[in-house]
C-alpha atoms as a PDB file:
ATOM      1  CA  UNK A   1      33.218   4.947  -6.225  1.00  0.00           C
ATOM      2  CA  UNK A   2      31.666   7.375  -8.348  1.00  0.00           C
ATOM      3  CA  UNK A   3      27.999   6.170  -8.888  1.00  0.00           C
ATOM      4  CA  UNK A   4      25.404   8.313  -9.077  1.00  0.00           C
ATOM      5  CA  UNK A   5      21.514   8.427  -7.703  1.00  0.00           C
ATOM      6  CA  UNK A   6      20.019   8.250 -11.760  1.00  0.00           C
ATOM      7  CA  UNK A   7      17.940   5.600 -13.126  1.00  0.00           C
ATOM      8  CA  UNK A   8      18.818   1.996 -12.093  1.00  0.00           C
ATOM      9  CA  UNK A   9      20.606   3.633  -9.002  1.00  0.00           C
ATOM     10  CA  UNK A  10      17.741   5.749  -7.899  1.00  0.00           C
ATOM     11  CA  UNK A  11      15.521   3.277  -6.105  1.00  0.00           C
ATOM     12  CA  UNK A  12      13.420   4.668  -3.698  1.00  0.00           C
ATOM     13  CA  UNK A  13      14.775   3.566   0.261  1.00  0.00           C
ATOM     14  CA  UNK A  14      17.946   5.804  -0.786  1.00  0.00           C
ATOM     15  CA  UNK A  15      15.915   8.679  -0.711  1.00  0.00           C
ATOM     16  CA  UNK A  16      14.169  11.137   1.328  1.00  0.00           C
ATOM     17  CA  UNK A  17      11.019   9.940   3.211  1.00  0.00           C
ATOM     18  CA  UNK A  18       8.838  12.880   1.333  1.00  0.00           C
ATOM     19  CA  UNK A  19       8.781  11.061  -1.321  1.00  0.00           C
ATOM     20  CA  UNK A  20       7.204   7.961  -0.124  1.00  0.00           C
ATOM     21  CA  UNK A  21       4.806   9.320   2.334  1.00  0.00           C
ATOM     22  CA  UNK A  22       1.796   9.431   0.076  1.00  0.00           C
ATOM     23  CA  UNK A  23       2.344   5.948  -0.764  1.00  0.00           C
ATOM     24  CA  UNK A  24       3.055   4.529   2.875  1.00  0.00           C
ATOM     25  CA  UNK A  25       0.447   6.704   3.822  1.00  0.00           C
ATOM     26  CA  UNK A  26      -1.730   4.117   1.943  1.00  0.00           C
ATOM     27  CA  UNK A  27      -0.359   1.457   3.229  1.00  0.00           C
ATOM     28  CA  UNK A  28      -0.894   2.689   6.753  1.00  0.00           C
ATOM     29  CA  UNK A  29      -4.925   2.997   5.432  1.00  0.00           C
ATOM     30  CA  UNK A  30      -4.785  -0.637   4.043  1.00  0.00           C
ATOM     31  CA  UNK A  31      -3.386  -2.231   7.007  1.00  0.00           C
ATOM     32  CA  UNK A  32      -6.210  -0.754   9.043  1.00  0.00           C
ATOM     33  CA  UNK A  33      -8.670  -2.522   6.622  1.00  0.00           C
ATOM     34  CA  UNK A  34      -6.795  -6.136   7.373  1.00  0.00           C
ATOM     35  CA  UNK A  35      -9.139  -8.119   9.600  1.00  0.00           C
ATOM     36  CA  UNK A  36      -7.444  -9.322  12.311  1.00  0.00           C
ATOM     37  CA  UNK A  37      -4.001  -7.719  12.295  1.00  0.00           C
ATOM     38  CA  UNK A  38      -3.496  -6.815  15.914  1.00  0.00           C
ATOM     39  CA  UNK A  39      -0.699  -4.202  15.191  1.00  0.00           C
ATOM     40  CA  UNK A  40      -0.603  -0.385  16.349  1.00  0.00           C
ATOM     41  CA  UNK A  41      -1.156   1.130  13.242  1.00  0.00           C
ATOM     42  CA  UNK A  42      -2.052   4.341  14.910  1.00  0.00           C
ATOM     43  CA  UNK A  43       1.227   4.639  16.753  1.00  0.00           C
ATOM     44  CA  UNK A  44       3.235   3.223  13.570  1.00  0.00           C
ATOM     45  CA  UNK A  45       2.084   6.061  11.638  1.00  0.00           C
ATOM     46  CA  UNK A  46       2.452   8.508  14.120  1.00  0.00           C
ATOM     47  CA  UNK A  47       6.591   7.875  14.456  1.00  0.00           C
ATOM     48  CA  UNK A  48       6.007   7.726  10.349  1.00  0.00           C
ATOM     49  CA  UNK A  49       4.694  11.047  10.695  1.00  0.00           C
ATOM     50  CA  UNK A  50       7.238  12.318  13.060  1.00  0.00           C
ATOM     51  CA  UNK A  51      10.254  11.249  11.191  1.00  0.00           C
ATOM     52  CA  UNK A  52       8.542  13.787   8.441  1.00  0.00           C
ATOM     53  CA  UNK A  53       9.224  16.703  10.153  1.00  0.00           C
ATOM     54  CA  UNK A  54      13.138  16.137  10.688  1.00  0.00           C
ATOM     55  CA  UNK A  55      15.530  17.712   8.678  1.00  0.00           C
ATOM     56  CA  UNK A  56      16.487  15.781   5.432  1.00  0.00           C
ATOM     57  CA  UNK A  57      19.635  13.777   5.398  1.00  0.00           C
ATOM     58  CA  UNK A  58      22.924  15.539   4.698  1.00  0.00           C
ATOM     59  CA  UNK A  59      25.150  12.762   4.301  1.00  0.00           C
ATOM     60  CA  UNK A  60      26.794  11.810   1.080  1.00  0.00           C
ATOM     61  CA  UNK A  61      25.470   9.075  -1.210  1.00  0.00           C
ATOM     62  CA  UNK A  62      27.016   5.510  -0.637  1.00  0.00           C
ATOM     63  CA  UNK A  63      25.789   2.228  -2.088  1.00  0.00           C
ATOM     64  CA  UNK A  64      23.353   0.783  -0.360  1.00  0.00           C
ATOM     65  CA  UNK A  65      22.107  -3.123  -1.017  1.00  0.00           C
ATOM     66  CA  UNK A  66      18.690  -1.815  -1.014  1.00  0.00           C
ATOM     67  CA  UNK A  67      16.625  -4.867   0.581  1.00  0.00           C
ATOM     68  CA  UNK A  68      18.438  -5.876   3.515  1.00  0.00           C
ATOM     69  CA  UNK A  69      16.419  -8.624   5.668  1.00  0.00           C
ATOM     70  CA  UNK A  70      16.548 -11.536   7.493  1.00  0.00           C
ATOM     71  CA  UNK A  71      16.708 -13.563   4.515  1.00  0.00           C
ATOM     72  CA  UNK A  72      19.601 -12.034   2.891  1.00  0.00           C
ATOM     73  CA  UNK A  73      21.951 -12.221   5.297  1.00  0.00           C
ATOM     74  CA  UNK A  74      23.685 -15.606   5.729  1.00  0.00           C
ATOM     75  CA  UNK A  75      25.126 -16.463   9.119  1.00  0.00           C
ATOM     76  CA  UNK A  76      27.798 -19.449   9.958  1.00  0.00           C
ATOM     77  CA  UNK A  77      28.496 -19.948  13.689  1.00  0.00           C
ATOM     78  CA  UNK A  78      27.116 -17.110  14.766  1.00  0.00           C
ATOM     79  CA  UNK A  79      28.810 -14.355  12.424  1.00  0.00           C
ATOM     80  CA  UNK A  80      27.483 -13.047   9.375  1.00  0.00           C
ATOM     81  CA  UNK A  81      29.079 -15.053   6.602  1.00  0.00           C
ATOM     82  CA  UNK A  82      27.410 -13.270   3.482  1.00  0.00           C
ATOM     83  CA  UNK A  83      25.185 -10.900   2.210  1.00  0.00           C
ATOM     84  CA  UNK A  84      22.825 -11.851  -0.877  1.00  0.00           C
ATOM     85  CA  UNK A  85      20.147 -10.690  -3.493  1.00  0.00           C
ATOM     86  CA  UNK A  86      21.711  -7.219  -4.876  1.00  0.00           C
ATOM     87  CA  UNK A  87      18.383  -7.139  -6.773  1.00  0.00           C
ATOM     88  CA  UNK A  88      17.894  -3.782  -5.351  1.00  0.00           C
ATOM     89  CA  UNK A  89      21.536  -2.328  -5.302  1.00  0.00           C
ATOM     90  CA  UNK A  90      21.432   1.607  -4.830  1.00  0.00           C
ATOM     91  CA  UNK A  91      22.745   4.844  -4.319  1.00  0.00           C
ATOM     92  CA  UNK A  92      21.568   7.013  -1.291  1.00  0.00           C
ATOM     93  CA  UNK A  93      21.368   8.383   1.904  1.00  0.00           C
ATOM     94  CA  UNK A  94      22.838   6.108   3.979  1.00  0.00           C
ATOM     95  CA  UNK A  95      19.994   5.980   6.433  1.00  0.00           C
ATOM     96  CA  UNK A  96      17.543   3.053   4.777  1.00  0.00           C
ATOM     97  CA  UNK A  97      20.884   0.870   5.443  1.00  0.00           C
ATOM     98  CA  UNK A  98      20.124   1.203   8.420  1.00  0.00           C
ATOM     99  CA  UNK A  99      16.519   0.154   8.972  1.00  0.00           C
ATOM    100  CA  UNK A 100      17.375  -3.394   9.441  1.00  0.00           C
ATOM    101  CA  UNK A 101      18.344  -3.189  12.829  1.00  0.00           C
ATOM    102  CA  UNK A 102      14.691  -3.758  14.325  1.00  0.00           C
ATOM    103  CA  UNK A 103      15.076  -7.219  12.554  1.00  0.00           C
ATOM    104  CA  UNK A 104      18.022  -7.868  15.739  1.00  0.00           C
ATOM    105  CA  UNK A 105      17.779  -8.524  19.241  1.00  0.00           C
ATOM    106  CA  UNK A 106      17.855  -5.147  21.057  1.00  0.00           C
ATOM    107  CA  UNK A 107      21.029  -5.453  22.685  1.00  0.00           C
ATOM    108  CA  UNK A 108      22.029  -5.753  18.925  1.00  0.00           C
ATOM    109  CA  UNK A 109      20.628  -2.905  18.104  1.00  0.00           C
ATOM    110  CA  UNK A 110      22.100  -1.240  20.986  1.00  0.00           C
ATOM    111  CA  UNK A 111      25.543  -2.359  20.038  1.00  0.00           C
ATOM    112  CA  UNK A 112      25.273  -1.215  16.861  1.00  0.00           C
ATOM    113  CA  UNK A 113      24.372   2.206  17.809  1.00  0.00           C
ATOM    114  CA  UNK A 114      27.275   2.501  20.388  1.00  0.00           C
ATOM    115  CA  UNK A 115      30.100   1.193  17.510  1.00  0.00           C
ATOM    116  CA  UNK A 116      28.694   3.290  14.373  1.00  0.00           C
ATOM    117  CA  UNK A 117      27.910   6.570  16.969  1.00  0.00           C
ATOM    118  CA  UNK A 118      24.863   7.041  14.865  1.00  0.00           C
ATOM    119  CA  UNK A 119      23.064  10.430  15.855  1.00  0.00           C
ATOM    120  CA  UNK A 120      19.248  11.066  16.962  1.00  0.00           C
ATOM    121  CA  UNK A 121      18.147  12.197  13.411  1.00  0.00           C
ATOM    122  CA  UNK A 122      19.551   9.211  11.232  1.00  0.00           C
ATOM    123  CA  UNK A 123      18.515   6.618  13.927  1.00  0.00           C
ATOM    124  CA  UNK A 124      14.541   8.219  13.582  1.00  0.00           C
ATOM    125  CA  UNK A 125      15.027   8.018   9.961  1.00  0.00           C
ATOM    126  CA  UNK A 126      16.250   4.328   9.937  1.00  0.00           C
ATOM    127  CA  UNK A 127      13.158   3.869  12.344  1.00  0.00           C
ATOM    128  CA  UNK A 128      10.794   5.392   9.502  1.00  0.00           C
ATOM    129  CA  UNK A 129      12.377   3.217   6.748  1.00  0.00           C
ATOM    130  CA  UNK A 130      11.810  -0.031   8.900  1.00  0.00           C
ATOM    131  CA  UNK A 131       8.030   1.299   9.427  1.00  0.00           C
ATOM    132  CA  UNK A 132       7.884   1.816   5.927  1.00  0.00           C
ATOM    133  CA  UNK A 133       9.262  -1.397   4.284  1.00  0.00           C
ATOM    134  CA  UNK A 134       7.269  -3.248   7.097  1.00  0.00           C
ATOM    135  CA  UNK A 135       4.293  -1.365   6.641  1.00  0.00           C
ATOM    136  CA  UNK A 136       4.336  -1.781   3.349  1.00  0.00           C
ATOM    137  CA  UNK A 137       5.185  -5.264   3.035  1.00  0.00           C
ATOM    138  CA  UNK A 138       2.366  -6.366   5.414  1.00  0.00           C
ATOM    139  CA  UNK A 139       0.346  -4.188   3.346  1.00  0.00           C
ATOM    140  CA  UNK A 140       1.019  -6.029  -0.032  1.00  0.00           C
ATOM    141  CA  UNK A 141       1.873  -9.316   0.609  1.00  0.00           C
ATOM    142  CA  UNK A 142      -0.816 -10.351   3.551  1.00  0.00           C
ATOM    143  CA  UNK A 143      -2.848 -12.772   1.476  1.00  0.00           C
ATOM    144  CA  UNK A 144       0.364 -14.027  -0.840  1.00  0.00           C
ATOM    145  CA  UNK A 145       3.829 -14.161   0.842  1.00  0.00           C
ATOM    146  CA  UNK A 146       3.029 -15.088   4.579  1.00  0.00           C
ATOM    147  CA  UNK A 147       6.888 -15.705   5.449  1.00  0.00           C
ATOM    148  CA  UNK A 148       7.771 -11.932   4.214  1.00  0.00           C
ATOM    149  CA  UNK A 149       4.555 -10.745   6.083  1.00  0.00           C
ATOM    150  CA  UNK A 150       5.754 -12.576   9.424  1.00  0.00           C
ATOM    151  CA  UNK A 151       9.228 -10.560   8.873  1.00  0.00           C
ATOM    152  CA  UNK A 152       7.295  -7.383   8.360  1.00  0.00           C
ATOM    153  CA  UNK A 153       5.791  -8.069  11.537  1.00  0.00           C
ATOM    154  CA  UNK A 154       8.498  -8.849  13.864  1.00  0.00           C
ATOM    155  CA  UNK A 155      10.377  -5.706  12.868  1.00  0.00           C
ATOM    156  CA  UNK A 156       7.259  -4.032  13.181  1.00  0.00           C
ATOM    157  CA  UNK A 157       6.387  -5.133  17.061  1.00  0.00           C
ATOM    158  CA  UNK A 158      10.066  -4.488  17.496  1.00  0.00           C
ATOM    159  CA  UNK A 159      10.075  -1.389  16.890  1.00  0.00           C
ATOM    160  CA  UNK A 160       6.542  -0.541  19.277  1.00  0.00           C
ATOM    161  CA  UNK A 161       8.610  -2.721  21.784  1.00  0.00           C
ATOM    162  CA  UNK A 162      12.186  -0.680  21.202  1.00  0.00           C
ATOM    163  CA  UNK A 163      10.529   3.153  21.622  1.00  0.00           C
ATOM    164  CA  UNK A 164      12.549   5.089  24.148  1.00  0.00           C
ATOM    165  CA  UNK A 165      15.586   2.889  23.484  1.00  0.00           C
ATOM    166  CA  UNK A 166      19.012   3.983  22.087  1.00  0.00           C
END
């Protein structure tokens, strides 16, 4: 619809990964300093590290809402009804719209993959975007926003649980 990736638009999950690795790198080093967190870090930030090394997205820009969790996404008898908080509204690769997918069941996910034929590449980036916002969010929030943290954390043990799977 003719936007572009510039200023307001250019937030970063519509991105490439590059861009963010110093700073999830840091977040990967702060998580290991959180007593108590019994997470993989190690193998979080090794498929972080992976995703890296594949070939940067090709795709067109779309819109993308930009902070798609749990908590945005209103369901009625078991169908989403709406999607809220465009806080974050973008323009980007179309692989951070993915990411939320480790916040479903994995026969969810599975669906998913099998109606939107998503290929290897995009699906590993997605993964890396769900490691990052989840690494990240545990990151910041542990001592302030325990409900955000306990997302970051399911999606993050989902996605340990989910390797292998497509």
């Amino acid at each position: 619809m003719g936007a572009t990736r510039q200023g307001g638009l250019s937030w970063y999950r519509g991105g490439g990964l590059h861009a963010c690795d110093r700073w999830i790198s840091g977040c990967f080093d702060n998580c290991r300093t959180i007593p108590g967190l019994d997470l993989d870090i190690a193998h979080l930030q090794h498929l972080w590290q992976s995703a890296l090394t594949l070939p940067e997205p090709s795709a067109r820009h779309v819109w993308l809402h930009g902070d798609l969790k749990p908590t945005n996404l209103l369901v009625q008898q078991g169908k989403l009804h709406a999607v809220i908080d465009f806080g974050g509204l973008s323009v980007g690769f179309p692989d951070a719209g993915h990411s939320p997918l480790w916040d479903l069941p994995s026969e969810a996910r599975q669906a998913y993959w099998d109606a939107i034929s998503l290929d290897d590449v995009t699906w590993l980036r997605a993964r890396a975007w769900a490691i990052a916002v989840g690494v990240s969010g545990v990151s910041y929030y542990w001592g302030t926003y325990p409900l955000f943290v306990s997302e970051c954390l399911s999606r993050l043990r989902a996605i340990l649980e989910a390797i292998g799977e497509q």
